[in-house]
C-alpha atoms as a PDB file:
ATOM      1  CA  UNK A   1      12.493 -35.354  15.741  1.00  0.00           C
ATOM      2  CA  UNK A   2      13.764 -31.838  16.079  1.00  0.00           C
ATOM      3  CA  UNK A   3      15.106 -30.546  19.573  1.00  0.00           C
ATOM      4  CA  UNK A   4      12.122 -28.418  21.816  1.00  0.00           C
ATOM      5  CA  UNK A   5      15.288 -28.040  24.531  1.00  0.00           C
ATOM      6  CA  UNK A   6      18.983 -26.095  24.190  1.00  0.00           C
ATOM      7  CA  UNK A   7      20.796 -23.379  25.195  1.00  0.00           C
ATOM      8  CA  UNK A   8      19.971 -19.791  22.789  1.00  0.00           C
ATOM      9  CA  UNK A   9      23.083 -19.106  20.632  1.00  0.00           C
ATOM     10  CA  UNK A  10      23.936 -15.450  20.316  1.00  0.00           C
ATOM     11  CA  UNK A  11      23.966 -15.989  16.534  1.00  0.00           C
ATOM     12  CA  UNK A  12      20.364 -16.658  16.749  1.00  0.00           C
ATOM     13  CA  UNK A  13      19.724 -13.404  18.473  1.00  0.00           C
ATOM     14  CA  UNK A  14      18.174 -10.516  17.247  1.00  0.00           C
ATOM     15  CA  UNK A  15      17.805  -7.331  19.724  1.00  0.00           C
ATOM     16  CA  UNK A  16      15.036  -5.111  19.022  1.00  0.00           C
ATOM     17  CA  UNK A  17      15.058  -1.789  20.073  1.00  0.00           C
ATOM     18  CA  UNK A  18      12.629   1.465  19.528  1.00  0.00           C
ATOM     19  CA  UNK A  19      14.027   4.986  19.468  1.00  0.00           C
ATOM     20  CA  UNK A  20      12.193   8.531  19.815  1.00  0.00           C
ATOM     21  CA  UNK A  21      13.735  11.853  20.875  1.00  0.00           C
ATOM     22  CA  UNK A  22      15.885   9.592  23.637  1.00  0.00           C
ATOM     23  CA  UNK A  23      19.630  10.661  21.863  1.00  0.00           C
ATOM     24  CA  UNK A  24      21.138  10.409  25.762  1.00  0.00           C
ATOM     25  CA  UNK A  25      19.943   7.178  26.256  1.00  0.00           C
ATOM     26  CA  UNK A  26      20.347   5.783  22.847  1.00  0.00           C
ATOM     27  CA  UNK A  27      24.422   6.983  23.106  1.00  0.00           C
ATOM     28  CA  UNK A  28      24.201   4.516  26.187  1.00  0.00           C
ATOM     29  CA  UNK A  29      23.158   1.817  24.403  1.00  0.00           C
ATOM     30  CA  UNK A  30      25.520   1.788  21.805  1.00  0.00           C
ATOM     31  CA  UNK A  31      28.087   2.072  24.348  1.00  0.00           C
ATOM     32  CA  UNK A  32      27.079  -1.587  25.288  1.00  0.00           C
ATOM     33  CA  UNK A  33      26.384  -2.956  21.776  1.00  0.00           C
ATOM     34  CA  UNK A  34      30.139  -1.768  21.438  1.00  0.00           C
ATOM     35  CA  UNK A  35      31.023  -4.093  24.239  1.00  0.00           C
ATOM     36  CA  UNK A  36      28.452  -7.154  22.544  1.00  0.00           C
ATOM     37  CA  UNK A  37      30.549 -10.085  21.029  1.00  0.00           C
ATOM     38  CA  UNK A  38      30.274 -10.899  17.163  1.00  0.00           C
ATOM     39  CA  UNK A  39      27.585 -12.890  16.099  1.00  0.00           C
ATOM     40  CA  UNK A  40      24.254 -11.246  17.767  1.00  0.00           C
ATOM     41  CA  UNK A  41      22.360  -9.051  15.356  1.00  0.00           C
ATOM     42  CA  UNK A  42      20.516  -5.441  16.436  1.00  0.00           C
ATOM     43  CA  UNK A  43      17.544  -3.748  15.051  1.00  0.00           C
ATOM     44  CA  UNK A  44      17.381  -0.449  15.543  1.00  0.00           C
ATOM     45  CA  UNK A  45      13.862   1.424  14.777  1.00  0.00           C
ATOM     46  CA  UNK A  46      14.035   5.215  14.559  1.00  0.00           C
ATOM     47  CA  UNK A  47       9.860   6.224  15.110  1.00  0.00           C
ATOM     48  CA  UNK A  48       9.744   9.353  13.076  1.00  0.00           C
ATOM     49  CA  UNK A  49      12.056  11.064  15.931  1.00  0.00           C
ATOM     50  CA  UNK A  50      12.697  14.983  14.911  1.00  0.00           C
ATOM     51  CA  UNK A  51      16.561  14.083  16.499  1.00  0.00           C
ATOM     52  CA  UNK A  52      16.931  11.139  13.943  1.00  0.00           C
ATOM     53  CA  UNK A  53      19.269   8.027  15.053  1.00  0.00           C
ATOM     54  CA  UNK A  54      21.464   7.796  12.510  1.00  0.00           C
ATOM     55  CA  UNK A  55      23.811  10.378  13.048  1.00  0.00           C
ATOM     56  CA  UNK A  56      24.606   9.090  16.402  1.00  0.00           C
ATOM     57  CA  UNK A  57      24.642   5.601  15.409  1.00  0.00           C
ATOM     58  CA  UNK A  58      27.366   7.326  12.617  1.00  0.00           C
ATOM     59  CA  UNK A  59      29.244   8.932  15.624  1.00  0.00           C
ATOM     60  CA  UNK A  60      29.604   6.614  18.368  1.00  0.00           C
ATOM     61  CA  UNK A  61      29.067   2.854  16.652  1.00  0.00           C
ATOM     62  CA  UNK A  62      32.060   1.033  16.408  1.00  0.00           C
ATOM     63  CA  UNK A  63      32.935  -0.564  13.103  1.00  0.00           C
ATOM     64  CA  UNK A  64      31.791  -4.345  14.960  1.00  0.00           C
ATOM     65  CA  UNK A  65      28.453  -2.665  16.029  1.00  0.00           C
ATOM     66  CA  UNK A  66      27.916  -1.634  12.500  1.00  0.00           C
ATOM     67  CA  UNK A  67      28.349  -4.574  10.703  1.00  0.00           C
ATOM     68  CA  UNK A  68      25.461  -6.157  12.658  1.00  0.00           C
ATOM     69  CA  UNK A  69      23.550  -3.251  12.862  1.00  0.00           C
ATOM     70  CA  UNK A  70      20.193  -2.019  11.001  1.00  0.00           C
ATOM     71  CA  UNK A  71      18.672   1.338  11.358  1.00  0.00           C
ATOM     72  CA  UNK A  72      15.063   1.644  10.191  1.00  0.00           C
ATOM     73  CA  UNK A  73      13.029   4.795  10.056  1.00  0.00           C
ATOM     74  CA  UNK A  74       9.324   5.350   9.764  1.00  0.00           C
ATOM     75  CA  UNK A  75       8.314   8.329   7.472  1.00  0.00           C
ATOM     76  CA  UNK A  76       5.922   9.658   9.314  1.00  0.00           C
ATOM     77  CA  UNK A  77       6.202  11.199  13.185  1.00  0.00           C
ATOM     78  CA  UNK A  78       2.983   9.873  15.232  1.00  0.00           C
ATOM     79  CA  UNK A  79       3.155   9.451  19.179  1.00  0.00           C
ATOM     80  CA  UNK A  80       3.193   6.037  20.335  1.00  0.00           C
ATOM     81  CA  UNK A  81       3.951   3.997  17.108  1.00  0.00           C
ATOM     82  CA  UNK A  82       6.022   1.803  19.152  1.00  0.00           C
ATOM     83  CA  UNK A  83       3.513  -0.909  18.078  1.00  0.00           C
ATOM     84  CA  UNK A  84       4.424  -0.554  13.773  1.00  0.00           C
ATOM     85  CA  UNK A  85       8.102  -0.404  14.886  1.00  0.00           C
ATOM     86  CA  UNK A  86       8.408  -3.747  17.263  1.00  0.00           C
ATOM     87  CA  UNK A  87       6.574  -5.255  14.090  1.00  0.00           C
ATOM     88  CA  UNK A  88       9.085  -4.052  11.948  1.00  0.00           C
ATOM     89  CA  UNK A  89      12.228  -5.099  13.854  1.00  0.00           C
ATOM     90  CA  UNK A  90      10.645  -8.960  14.003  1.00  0.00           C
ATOM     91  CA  UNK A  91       9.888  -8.427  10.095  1.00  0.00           C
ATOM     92  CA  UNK A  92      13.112  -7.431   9.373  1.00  0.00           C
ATOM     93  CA  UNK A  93      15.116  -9.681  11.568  1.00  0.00           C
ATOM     94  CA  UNK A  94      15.971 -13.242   9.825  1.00  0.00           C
ATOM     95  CA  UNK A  95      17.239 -15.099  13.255  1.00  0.00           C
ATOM     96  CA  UNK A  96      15.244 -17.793  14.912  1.00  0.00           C
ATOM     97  CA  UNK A  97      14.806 -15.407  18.619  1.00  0.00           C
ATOM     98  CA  UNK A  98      13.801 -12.096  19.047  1.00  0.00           C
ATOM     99  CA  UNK A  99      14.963  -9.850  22.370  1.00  0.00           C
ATOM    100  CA  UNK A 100      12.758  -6.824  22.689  1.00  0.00           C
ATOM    101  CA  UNK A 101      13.223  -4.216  24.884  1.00  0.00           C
ATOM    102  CA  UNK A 102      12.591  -0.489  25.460  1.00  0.00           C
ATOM    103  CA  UNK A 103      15.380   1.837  24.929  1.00  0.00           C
ATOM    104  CA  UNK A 104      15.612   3.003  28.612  1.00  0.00           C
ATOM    105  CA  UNK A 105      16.037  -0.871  28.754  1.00  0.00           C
ATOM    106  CA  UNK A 106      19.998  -1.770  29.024  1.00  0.00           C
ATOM    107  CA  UNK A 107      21.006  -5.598  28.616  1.00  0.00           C
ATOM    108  CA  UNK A 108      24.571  -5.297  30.132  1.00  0.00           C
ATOM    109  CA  UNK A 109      27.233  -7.709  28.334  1.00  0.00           C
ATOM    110  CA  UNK A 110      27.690  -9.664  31.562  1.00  0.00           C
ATOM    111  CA  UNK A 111      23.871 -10.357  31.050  1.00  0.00           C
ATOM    112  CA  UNK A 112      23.688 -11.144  27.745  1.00  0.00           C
ATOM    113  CA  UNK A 113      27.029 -13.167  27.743  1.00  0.00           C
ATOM    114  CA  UNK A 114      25.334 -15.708  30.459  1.00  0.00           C
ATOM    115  CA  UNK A 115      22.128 -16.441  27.974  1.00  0.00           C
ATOM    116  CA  UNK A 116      23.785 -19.530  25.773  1.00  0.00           C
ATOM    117  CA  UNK A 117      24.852 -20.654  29.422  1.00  0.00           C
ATOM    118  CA  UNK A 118      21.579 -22.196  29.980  1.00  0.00           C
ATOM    119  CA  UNK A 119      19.364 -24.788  28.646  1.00  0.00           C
ATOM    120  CA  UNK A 120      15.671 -23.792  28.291  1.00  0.00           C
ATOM    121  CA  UNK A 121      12.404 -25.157  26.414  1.00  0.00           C
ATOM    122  CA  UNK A 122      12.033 -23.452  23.426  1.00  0.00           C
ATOM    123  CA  UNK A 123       8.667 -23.455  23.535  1.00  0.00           C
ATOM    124  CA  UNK A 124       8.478 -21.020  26.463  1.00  0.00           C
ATOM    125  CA  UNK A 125       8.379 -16.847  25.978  1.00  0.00           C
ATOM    126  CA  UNK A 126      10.859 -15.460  28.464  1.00  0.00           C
ATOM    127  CA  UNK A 127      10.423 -12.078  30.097  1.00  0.00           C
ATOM    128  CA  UNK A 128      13.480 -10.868  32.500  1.00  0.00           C
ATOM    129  CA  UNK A 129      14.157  -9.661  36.036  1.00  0.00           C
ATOM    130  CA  UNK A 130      14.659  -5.907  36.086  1.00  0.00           C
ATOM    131  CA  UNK A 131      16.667  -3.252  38.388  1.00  0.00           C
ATOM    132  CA  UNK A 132      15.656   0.472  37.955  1.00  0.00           C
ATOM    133  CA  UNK A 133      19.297   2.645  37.716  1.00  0.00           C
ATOM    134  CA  UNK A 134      18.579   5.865  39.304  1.00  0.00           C
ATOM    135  CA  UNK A 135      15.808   7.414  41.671  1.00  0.00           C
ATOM    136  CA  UNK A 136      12.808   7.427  40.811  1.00  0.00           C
ATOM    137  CA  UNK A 137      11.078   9.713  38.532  1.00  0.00           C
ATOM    138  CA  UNK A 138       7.454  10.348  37.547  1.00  0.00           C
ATOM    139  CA  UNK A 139       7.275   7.331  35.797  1.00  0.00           C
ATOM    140  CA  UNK A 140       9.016   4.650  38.227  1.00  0.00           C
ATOM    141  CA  UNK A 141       7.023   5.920  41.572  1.00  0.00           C
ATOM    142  CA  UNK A 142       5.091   2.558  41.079  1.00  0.00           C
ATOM    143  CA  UNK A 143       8.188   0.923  42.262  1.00  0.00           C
ATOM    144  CA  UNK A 144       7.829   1.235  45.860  1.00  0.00           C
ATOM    145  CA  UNK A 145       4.196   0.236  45.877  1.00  0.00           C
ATOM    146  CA  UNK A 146       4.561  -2.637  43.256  1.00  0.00           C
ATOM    147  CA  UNK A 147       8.421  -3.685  44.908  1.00  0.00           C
ATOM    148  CA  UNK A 148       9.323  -1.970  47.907  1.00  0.00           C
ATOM    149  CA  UNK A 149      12.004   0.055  46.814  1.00  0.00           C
ATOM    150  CA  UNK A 150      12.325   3.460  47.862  1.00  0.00           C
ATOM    151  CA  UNK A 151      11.846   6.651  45.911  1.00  0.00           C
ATOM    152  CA  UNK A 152      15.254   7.976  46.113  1.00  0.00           C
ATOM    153  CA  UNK A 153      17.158   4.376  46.342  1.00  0.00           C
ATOM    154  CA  UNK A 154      19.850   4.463  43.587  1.00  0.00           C
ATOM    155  CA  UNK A 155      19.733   0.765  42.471  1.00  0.00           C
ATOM    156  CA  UNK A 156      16.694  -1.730  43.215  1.00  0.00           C
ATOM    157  CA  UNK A 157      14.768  -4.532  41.299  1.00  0.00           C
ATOM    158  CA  UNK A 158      11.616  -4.172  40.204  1.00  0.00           C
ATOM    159  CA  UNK A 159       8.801  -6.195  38.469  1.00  0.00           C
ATOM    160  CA  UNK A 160       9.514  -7.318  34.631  1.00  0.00           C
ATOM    161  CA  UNK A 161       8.618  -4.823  32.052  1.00  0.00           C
ATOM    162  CA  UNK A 162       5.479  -6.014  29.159  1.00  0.00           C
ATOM    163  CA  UNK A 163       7.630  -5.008  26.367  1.00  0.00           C
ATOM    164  CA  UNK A 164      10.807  -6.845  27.329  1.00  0.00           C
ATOM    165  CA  UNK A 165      11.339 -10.277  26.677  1.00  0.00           C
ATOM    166  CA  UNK A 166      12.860 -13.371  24.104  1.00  0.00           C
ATOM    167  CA  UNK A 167      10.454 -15.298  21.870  1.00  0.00           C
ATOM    168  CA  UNK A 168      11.320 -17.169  19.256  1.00  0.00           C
ATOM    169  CA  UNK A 169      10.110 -15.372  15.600  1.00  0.00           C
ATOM    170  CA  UNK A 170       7.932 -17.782  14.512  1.00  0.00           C
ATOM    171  CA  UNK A 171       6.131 -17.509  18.288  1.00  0.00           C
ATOM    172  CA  UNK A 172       5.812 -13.516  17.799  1.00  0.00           C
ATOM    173  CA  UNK A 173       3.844 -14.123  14.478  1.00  0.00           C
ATOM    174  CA  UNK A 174       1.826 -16.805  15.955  1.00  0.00           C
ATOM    175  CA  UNK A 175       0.346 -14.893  18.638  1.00  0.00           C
ATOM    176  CA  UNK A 176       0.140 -11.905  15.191  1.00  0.00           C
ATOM    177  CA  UNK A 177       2.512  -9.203  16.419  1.00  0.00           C
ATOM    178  CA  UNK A 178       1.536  -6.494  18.002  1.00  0.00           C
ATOM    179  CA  UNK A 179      -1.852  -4.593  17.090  1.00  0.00           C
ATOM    180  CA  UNK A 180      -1.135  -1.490  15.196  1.00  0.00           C
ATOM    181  CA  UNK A 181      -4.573  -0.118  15.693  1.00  0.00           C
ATOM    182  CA  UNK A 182      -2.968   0.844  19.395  1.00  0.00           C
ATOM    183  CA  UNK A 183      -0.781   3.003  17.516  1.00  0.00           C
ATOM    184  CA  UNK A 184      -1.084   6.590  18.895  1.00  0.00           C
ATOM    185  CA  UNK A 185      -1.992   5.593  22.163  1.00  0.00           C
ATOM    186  CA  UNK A 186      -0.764   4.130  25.230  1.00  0.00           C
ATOM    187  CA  UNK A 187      -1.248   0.665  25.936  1.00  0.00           C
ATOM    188  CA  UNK A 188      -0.565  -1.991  23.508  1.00  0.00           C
ATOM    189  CA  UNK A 189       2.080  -3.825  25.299  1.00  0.00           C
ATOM    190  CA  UNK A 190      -0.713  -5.371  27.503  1.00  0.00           C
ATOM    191  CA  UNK A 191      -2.730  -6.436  24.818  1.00  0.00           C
ATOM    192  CA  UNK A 192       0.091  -7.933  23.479  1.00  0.00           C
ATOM    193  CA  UNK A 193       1.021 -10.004  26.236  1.00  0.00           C
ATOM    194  CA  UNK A 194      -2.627 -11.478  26.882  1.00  0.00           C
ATOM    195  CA  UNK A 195      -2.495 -13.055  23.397  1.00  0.00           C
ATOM    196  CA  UNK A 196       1.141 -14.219  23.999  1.00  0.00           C
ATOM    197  CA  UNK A 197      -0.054 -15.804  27.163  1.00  0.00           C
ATOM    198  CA  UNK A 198      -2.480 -17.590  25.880  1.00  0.00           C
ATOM    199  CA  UNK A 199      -0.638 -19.361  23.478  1.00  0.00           C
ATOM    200  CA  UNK A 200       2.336 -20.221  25.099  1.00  0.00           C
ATOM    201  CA  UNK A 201       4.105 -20.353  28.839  1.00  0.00           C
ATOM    202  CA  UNK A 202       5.307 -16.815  30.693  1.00  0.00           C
ATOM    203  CA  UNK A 203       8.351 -17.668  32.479  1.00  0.00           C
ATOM    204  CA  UNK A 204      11.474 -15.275  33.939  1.00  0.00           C
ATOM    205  CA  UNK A 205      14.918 -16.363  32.018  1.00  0.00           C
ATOM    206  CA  UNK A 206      17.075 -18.050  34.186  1.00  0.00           C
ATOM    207  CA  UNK A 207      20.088 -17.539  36.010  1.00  0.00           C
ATOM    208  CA  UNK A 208      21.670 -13.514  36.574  1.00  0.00           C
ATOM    209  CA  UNK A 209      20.439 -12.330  33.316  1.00  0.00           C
ATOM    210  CA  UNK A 210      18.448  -9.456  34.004  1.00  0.00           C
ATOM    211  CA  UNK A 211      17.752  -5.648  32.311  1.00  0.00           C
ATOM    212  CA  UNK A 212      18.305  -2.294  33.893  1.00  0.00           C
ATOM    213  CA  UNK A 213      15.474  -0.053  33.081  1.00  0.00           C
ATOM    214  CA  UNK A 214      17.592   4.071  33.465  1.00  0.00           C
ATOM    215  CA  UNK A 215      15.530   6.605  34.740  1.00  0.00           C
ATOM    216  CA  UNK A 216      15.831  10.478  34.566  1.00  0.00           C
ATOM    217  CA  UNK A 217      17.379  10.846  37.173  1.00  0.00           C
ATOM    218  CA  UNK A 218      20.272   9.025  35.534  1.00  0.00           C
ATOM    219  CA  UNK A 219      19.809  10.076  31.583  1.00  0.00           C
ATOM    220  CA  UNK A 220      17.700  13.207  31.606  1.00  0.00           C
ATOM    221  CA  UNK A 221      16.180  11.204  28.744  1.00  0.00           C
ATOM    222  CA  UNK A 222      15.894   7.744  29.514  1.00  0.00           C
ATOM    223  CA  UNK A 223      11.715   7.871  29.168  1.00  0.00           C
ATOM    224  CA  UNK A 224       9.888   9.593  26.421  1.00  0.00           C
ATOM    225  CA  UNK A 225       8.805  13.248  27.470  1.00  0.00           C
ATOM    226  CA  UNK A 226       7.120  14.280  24.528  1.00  0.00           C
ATOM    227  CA  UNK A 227       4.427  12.179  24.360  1.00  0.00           C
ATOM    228  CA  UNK A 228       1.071  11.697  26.752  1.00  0.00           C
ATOM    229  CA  UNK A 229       1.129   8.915  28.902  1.00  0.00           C
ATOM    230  CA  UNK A 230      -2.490   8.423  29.541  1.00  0.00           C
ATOM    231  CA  UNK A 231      -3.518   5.181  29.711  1.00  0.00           C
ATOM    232  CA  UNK A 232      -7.346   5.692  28.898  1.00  0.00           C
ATOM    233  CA  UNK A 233      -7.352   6.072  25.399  1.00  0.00           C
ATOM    234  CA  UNK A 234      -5.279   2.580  25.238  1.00  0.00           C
ATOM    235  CA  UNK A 235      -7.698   0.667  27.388  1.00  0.00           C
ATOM    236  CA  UNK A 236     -11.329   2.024  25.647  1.00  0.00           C
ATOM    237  CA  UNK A 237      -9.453   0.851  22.377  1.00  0.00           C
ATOM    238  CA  UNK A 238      -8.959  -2.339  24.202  1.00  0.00           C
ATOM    239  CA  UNK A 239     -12.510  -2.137  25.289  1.00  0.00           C
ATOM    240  CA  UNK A 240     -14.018  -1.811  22.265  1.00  0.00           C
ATOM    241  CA  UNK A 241     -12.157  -4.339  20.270  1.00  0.00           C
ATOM    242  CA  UNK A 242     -13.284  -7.093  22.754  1.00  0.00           C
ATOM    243  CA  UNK A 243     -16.757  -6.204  22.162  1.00  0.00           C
ATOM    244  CA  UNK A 244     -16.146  -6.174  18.561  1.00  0.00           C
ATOM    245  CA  UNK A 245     -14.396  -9.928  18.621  1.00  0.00           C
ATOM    246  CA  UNK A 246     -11.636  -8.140  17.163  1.00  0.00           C
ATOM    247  CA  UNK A 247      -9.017  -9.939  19.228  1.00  0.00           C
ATOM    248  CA  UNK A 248      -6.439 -11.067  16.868  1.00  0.00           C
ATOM    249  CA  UNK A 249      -4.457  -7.565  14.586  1.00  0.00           C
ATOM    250  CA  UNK A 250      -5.400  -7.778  10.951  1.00  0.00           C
ATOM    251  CA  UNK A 251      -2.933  -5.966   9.268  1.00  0.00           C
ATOM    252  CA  UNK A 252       1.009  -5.063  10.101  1.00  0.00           C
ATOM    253  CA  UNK A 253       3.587  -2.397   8.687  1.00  0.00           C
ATOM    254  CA  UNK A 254       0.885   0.314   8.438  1.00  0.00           C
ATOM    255  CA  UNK A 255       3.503   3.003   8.328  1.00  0.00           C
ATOM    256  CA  UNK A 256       5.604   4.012   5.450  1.00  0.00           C
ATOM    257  CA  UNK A 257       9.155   3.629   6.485  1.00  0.00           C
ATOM    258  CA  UNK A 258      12.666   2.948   4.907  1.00  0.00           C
ATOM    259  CA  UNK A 259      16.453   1.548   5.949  1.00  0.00           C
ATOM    260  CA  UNK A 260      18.350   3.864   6.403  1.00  0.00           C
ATOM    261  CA  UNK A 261      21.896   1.879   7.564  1.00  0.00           C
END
């Protein structure tokens, strides 16, 4: 009978990360892939971004964080398409776990170093404790009325983030990916979650592993300024496919797009 229980080897890893117009922030995170260990793969998906990845990738990657690296780019520049390009990552990646995050999401090598440590159910989606780096900006004044911590505190935790968290691959197809008919709006994370939730159990990754989420205040482009971040558009989509019984996506990859490392 095959194991359900064991610790997550690195090996088995792939990190998924979106990129658009966010060149400070992405030079931070390959300054901690450079730190990573052998063995852990990264997907990299460049979303159409008019300051494309790749050259910075070329610049600052060190010859480790290329050889596990893979740089994707979709051929066509539409807001939001976050949705096509976390499906394309978990296409693309051949390891048995996926780690999404955001890129104003760091995983810090003392964090991602203590995963194999622990023994968990492999049946169980993991999301991750978070602490904001960096006072708060437009989009992180939820945090004192969500957590309690202060506009201009420096360092704080705050609740876990919808679009970060480990799965295993085969868990992320089950519940179908995410929906790319949410592409070009706001608000497909949530939708996302619901149907991940319903299939299989929510919990917070043990131990001291946790993400810190930069704000502006830190990177002057942690978050994405260029486009809208009205949620209404996202939830009448959601609306309306519940009425239709249109609760499961239909179709992935709906973007053209190429490799481009």
């Amino acid at each position: 009978m095959a194991s359900t229980h064991g610790p997550v080897p690195l090996e088995e890893i792939t990190l998924c990360v979106p990129y658009y117009r966010n060149v400070g922030m992405l030079r931070r995170q390959i300054e901690e892939w450079n730190k990573y260990p052998p063995g852990m793969r990264i997907i990299l998906v460049d979303d159409g971004s008019p300051e494309p990845a790749l050259p910075i990738v070329e610049e600052l990657a060190s010859e480790q964080t290329l050889a596990r690296l893979e740089v994707y780019r979709t051929g066509v520049d539409i807001p939001w398409a976050r949705e096509f390009c976390r499906n394309l990552a978990s296409t693309r990646a051949v390891t048995q776990w996926l780690l999404h995050i955001d890129i104003d999401h760091i995983l810090p090598v003392e964090h991602l170093l203590e995963i194999p440590q622990h023994t968990v159910s492999w049946g169980d989606w993991f999301r991750f404790r978070r602490f904001r780096v960096g006072k708060a900006d437009e989009t992180r004044k939820k945090d004192f009325k969500k957590n309690g911590l202060p506009d201009d505190a420096d360092f704080g935790e705050v609740h876990p983030h919808v679009d970060s968290y480990l799965c295993r691959r085969k868990h992320y197809w089950k519940v179908g990916g995410y929906n790319e008919k949410f592409v070009g709006v706001l608000g497909g994370g949530n939708e996302f979650l619901r149907r991940a939730e319903s299939l299989y159990p929510l919990k917070i990754f043990p131990g001291n592993v946790a993400l810190h989420v930069y704000t502006r205040h830190a990177i002057p482009d942690a978050s994405d300024q260029h486009c809208s971040r009205d949620s209404m558009p996202g939830k009448r989509l959601w609306e309306k496919l519940r009425d239709r019984g249109e609760l499961y996506p239909t179709e992935t990859l709906t973007l053209p797009w190429s490799r481009v490392l």
